[in-house]
Structure formats: C-alpha cells, structure tokens
Protein backbone atom coordinates (compact mmCIF):
# COMPACT_ATOMS: atom_id res chain seq x y z
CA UNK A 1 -8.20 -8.13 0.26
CA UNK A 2 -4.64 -7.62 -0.73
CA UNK A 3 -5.33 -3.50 -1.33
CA UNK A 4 -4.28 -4.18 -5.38
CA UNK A 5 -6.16 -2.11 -7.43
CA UNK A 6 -6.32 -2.69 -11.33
CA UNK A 7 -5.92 0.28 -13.89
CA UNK A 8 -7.04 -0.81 -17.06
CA UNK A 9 -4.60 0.90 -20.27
CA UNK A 10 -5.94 1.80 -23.95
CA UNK A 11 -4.28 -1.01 -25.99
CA UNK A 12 -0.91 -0.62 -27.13
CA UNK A 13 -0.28 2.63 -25.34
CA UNK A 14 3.28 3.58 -25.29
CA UNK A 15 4.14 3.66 -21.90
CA UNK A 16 2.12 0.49 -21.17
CA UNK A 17 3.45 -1.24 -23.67
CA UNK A 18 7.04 -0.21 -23.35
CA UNK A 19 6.74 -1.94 -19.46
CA UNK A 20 4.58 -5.38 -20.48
CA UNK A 21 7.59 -5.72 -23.26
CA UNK A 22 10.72 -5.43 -20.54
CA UNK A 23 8.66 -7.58 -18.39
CA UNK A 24 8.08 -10.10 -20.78
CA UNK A 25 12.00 -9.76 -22.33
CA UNK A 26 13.09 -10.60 -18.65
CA UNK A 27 11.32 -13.13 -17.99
CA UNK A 28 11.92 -15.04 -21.38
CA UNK A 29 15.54 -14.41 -20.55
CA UNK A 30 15.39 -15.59 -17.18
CA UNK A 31 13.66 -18.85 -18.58
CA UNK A 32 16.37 -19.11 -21.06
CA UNK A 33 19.16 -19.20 -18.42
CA UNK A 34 17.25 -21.50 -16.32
CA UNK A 35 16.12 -24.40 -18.66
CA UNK A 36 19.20 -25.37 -20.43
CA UNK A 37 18.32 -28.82 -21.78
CA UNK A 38 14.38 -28.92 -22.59
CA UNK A 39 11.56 -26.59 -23.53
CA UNK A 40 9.13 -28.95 -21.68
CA UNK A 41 10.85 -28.40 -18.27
CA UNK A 42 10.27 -24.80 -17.80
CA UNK A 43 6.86 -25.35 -15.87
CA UNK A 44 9.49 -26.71 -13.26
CA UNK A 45 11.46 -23.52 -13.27
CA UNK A 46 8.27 -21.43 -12.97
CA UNK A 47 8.23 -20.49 -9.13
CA UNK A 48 12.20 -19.85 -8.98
CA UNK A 49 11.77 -17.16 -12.23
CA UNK A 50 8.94 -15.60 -10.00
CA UNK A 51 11.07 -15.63 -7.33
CA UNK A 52 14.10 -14.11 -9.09
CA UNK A 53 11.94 -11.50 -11.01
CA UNK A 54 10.31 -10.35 -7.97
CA UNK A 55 13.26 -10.06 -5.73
CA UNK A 56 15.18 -8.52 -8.30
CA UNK A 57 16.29 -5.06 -7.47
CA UNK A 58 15.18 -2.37 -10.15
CA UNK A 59 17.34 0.76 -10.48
CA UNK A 60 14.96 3.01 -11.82
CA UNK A 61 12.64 2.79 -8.75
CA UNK A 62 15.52 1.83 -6.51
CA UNK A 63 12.79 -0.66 -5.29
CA UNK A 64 12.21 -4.68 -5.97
CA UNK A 65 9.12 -4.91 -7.54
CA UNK A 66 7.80 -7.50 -4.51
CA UNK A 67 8.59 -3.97 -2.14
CA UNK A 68 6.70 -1.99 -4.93
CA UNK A 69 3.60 -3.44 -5.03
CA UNK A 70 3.28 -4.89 -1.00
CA UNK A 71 4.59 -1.18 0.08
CA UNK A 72 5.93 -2.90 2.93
CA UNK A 73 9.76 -1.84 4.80
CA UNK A 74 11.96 -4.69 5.38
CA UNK A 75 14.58 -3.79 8.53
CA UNK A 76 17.72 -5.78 8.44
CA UNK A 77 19.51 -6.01 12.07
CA UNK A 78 23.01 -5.87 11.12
C-alpha cells in the first residue's frame, strides 16, 4: 500500500547494527531533552520525538529521513 518493502539483516551485522544503534542513541537523546521532570511522561512526548526525528535533516544523505523513505519532492515558493 505504502510501496515499503522490508529487507530482513543477519543479526548483529555491522552495518545494520551500526544504524539501529544511532537511531536508537537519537532518539533516547531526544527523549532526554524533552522530558525534563518525569520518566512516566515520555509517552506524552512520543509524537513530537517522531516528529523531530523524522524531519530532522541528515547530512550524510543530505535528505530527512521522512523525504528518504516517502521519495517524495517538496517545492517551496519563495
């Protein structure tokens, strides 16, 4: 429906492994900046850290990864 397609990795495989770890470092630090006063609130902070991770512009594919995986071209009338 949405064109995804899933590719399935041999368990801890370097180069897999290597991208679920910066994913998960970023979003644990994203949570930490976020919920400041309780652990239990984070579940309210869940849909702005998706937000922010997926709008968040990656330098290595000069891409946000929203943009990589819709493969869609925003235009911007400026």
């Amino acid at each position: 429906m949405l064109g995804t397609e899933h590719h399935p990795t041999v368990p801890y495989h370097h180069e897999a492994s290597g991208q679920v770890e910066r994913l998960v470092k970023v979003v644990i630090d994203t949570f930490a900046a976020c919920v400041v006063n309780t652990k239990e609130e984070w579940a309210d902070h869940l849909q702005l850290v998706a937000f922010l991770y997926n709008t968040s512009f990656n330098e290595a594919t000069l891409r946000t990864p929203f943009l990589s995986t819709a493969e869609i071209q925003i235009l911007l009338a400026i």
